[in-house]
Every structure is written in structure tokens, then in C-alpha cells.
Protein backbone atom coordinates (compact mmCIF):
# COMPACT_ATOMS: atom_id res chain seq x y z
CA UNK A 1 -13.59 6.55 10.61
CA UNK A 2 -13.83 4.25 7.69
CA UNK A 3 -17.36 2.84 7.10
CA UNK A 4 -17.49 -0.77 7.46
CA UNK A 5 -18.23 -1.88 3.95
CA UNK A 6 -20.26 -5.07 3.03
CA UNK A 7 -17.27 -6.67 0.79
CA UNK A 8 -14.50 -4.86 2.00
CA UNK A 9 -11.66 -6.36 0.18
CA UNK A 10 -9.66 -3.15 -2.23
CA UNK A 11 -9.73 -5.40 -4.53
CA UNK A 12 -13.82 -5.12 -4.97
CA UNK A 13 -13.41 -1.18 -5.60
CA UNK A 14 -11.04 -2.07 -8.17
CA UNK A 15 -13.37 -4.35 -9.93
CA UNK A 16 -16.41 -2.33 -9.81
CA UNK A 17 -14.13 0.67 -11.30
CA UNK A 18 -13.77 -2.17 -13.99
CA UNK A 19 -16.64 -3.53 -15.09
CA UNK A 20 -18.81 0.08 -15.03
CA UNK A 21 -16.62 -0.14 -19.03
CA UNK A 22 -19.25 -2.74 -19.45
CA UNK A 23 -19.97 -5.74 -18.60
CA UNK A 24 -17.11 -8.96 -18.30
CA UNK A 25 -16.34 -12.23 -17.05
CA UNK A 26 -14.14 -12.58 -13.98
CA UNK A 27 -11.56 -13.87 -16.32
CA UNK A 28 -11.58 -10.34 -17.91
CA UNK A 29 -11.75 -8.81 -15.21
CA UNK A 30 -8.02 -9.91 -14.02
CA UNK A 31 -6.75 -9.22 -17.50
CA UNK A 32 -8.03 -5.53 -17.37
CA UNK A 33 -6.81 -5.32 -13.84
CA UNK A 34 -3.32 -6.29 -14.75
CA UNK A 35 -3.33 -4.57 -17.99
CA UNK A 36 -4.08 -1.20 -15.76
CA UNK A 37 -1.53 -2.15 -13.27
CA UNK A 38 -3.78 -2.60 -10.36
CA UNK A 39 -1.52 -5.11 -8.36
CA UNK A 40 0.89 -1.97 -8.00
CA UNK A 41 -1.91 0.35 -6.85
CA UNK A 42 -3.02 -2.25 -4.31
CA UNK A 43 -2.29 -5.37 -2.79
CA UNK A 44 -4.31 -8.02 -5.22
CA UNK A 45 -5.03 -11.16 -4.42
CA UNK A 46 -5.33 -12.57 -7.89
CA UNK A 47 -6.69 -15.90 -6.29
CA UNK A 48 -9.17 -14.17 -4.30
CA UNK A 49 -11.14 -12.62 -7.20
CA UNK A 50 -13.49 -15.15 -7.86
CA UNK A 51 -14.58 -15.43 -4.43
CA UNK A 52 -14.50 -11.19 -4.35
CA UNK A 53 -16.91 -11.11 -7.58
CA UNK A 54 -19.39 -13.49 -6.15
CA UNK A 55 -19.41 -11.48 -2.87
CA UNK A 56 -20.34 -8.44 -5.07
CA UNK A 57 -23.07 -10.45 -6.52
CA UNK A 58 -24.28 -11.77 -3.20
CA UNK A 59 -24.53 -8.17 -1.76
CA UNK A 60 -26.45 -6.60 -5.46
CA UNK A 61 -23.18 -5.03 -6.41
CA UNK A 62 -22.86 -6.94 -9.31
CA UNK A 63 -25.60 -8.99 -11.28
CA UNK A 64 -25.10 -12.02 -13.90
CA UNK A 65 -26.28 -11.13 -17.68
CA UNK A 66 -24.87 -14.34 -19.22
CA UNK A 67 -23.07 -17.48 -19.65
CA UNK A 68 -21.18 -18.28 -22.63
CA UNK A 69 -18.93 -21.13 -23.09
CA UNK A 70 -16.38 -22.08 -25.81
CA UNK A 71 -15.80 -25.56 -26.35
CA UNK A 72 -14.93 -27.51 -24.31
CA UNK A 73 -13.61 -24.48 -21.63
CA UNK A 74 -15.61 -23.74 -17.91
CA UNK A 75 -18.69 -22.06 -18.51
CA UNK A 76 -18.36 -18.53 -18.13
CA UNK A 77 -20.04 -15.93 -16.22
CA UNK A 78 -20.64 -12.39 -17.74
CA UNK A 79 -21.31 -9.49 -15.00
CA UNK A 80 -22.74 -5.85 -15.25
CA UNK A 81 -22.69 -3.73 -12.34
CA UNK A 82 -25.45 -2.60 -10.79
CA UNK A 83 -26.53 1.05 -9.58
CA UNK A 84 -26.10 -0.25 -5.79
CA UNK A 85 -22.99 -1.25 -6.91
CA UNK A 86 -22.18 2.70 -8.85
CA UNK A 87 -23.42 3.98 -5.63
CA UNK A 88 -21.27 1.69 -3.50
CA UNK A 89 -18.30 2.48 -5.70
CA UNK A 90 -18.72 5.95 -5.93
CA UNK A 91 -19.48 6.55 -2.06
CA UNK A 92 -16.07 3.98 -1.45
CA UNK A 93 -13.94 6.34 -3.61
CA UNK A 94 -15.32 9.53 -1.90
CA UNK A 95 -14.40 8.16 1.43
CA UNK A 96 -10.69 7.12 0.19
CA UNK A 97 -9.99 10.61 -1.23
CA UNK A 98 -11.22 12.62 1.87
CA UNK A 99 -10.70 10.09 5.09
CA UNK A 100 -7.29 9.87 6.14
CA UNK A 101 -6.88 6.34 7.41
CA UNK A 102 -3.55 5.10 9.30
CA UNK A 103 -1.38 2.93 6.72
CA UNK A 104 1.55 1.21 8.40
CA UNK A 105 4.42 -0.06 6.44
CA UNK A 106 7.17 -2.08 6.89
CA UNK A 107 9.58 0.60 6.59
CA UNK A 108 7.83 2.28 9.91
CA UNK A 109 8.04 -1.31 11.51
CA UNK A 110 11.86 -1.15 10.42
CA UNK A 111 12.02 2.14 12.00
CA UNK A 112 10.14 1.67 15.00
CA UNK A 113 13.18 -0.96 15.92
CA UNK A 114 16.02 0.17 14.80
CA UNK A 115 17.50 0.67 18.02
CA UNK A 116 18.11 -3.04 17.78
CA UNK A 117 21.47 -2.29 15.75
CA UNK A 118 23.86 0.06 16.15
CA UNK A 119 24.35 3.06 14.52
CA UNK A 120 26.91 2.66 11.99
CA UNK A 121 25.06 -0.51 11.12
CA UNK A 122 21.56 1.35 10.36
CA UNK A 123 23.59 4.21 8.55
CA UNK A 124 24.73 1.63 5.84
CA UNK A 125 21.76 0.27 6.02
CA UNK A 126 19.91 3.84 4.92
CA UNK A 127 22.89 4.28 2.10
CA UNK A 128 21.11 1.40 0.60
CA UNK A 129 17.95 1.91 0.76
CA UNK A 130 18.69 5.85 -0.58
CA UNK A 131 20.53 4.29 -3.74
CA UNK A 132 17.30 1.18 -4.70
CA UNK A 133 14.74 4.17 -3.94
CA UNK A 134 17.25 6.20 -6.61
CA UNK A 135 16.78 3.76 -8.69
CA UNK A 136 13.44 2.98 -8.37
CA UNK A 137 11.81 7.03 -8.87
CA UNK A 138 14.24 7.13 -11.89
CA UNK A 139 12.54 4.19 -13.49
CA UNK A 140 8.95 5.16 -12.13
CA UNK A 141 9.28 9.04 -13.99
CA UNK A 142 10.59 7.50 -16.97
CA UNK A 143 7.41 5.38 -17.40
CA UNK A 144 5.41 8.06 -16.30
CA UNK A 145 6.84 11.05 -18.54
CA UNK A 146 6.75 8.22 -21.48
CA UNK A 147 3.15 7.20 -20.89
CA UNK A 148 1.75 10.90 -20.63
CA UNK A 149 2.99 11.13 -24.35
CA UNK A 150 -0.38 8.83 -24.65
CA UNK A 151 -2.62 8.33 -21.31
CA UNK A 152 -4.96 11.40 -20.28
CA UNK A 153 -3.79 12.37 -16.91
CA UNK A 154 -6.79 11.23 -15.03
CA UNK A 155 -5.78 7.65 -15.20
CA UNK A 156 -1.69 8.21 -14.24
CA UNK A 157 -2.50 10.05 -11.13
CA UNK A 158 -2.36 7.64 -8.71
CA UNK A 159 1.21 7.16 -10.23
CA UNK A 160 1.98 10.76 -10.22
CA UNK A 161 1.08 9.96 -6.34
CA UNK A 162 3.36 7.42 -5.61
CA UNK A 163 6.52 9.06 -7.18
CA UNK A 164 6.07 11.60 -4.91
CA UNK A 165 6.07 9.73 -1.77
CA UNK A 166 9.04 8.08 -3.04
CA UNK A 167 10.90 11.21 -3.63
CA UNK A 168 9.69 12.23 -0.35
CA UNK A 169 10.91 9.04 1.62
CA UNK A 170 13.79 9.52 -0.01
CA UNK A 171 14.23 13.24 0.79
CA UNK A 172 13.10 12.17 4.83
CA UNK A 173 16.04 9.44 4.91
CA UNK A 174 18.13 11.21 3.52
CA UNK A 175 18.03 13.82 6.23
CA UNK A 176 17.91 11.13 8.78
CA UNK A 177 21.63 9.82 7.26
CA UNK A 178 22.89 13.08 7.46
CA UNK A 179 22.24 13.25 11.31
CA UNK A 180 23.65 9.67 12.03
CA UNK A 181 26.74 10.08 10.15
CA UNK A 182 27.40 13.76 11.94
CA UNK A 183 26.94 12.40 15.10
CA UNK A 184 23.88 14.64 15.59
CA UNK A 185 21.48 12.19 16.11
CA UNK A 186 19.52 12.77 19.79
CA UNK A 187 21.30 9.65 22.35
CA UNK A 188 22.69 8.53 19.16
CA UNK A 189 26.09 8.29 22.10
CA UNK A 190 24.07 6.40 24.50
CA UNK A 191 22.71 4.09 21.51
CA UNK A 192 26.12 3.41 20.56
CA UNK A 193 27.37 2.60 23.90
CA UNK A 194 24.89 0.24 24.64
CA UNK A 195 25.94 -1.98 21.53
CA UNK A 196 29.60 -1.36 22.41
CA UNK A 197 28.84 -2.47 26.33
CA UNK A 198 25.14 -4.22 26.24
CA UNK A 199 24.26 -1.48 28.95
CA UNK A 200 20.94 0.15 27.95
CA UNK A 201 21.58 4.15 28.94
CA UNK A 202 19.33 4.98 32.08
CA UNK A 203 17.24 7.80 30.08
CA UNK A 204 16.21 4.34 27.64
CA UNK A 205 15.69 2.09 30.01
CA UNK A 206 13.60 3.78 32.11
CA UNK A 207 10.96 4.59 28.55
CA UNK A 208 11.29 1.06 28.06
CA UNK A 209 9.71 0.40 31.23
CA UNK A 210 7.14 2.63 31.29
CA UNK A 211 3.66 0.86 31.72
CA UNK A 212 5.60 -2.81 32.76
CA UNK A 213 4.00 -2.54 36.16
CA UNK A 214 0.69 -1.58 35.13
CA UNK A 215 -1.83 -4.51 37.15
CA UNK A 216 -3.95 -5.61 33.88
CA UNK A 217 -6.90 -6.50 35.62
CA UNK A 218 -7.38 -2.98 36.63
């Protein structure tokens, strides 16, 4: 189970694997951060980060060394991390790489109602989805084969990662098209009837059901 971590935003991880390069203003922070493509990694709330760095700051993560200010600009803030905060950063990242953790997407929610349309429908549907996800792990090894020509491994991996899942989603759909277009699809018959007639099949209907009469205040 994942600990429960005193700033628990992703984004905090991402900064503290940041500013152990040295010390920065928040400013610099998001600039690094965007220059290292962290929004793809994760989902970054750039608006957020203020609020996240003085949370790490709050909790002895992070500790202020200076404030500089250039004319007529907002003062700024310059942070260091702290060893709390190499500890916290270093037990966070052991957790991530060990602890499998459920991660829903919306693909699953997609999938987890497709029933909703018929067949053919979802079939087309997949076709589509098959040729952007083509598109998409073309462009994604491109960048990665032409930024190994200069980046040490160690800091592409988590792109190395994500092509394969793509390649892999893409490898798992297209199976799944394969079985609705040969009609091999378990019930895929009774799933198309009940679009053609608005009958749900009896087998259906009664999983549907299952737990309906369950008395909630028992």
C-alpha cells in the first residue's frame, strides 16, 4: 500500500528530483520541469507549483537560501533541498519503482462500457484508435532514437517506458479487433441483438442485476 506522504502531489517528487541540481527559484523550477518534459511524465499542474513548493518548505523538504529581485520584478525566492527532503525523495522513488499501485485510465473507463454501442460501432471505433496510437509510437521512437544520439540513457527511460505500453496497447487492441470483426467475440451475437431489438440477452441481464437487491443497511 502506498504510504501516505506529507505533500503528496507527483508534482513535489518531480521538484525535489529538480532542485537536488542545486538550488532555484520556483520560477526555475517550471522552466527545468518543462525543459525535461515533466508534464508528459505526469499530470502537472503548472498553477499548483507555488502552492506545492511552499508545502515542501512547510514540511522541511525544502528550505529558503535567498531572495533576489531584479528591478522592478516580484521578489524572488531561491530554495535548496534539504536532507529530509533527499530522504523523502529517495524513499518516494523507491516506493514508485517496487509498489504496484492501481492506475485507471480512460481507455479502461471506455472499455468497461462499451457494451453501450454496438459492435460494428466499437470496431470502427478501435480502427481509429489503432491508426492515432500508429502514429503516435512512430513519432515517440523517432524522438527517442534521435535523442539517444545525445542523452545518457538514465534520463530517457521513463520514455523508453511509455513506448512500450503504447506498442503494447496497441498490440492488445489489435487482438481485440480481430475478434469483433470475426465474429469471435464471447455474446458478441447477444450484444448485437440487443442493439438491433433493445432486448438485453438473459445471460446479461441477469450479471447486471447481480447485487440490485442487496438491503444496504445490512
Amino acid at each position: 500500500m502506498a504510504k501516505r506522504r506529507k505533500v503528496g502531489n507527483l508534482l513535489a517528487l518531480a521538484i525535489l528530483g529538480t532542485v537536488v541540481q542545486r538550488p532555484m527559484h520556483p520560477y526555475e523550477m517550471a522552466s527545468m520541469l518543462r525543459a525535461r518534459g515533466k508534464d508528459h511524465d505526469m499530470r502537472v499542474k503548472w498553477g499548483s507549483l507555488y502552492t506545492v513548493v511552499r508545502n515542501l518548505e512547510r514540511h522541511g523538504f525544502l528550505e529558503a537560501v535567498e531572495s533576489t529581485r531584479q528591478g522592478g520584478r516580484p521578489e524572488r525566492t531561491v530554495y535548496r533541498i534539504t536532507d529530509a527532503g533527499q530522504e523523502e525523495m529517495r524513499d518516494w522513488t523507491r516506493e514508485l519503482l517496487s509498489d504496484p499501485e492501481p492506475e485507471w485510465s480512460s481507455f479502461q473507463a471506455g472499455l468497461s462500457v462499451m457494451g453501450s454501442l454496438p459492435p460494428d460501432e466499437v470496431a470502427g471505433l478501435l480502427r481509429r484508435r489503432l491508426r492515432l496510437l500508429a502514429e503516435e509510437t512512430a513519432t515517440r521512437r523517432e524522438a527517442l532514437d534521435h535523442d539517444r544520439q545525445d542523452v545518457p540513457r538514465l534520463f530517457l527511460i521513463e520514455d523508453e517506458y511509455e513506448l512500450a505500453v503504447r506498442e503494447a496497447e496497441a498490440a492488445w487492441v489489435s487482438a481485440l479487433l480481430e475478434e469483433l470483426t470475426a465474429g469471435s467475440f464471447p455474446g458478441q451475437a447477444g450484444w448485437r441483438d440487443y442493439h438491433r431489438t433493445g432486448r438485453i440477452p438473459p445471460d446479461l441481464a441477469d450479471i447486471a442485476e447481480r447485487g440490485s437487491t442487496a438491503d444496504p443497511d445490512r
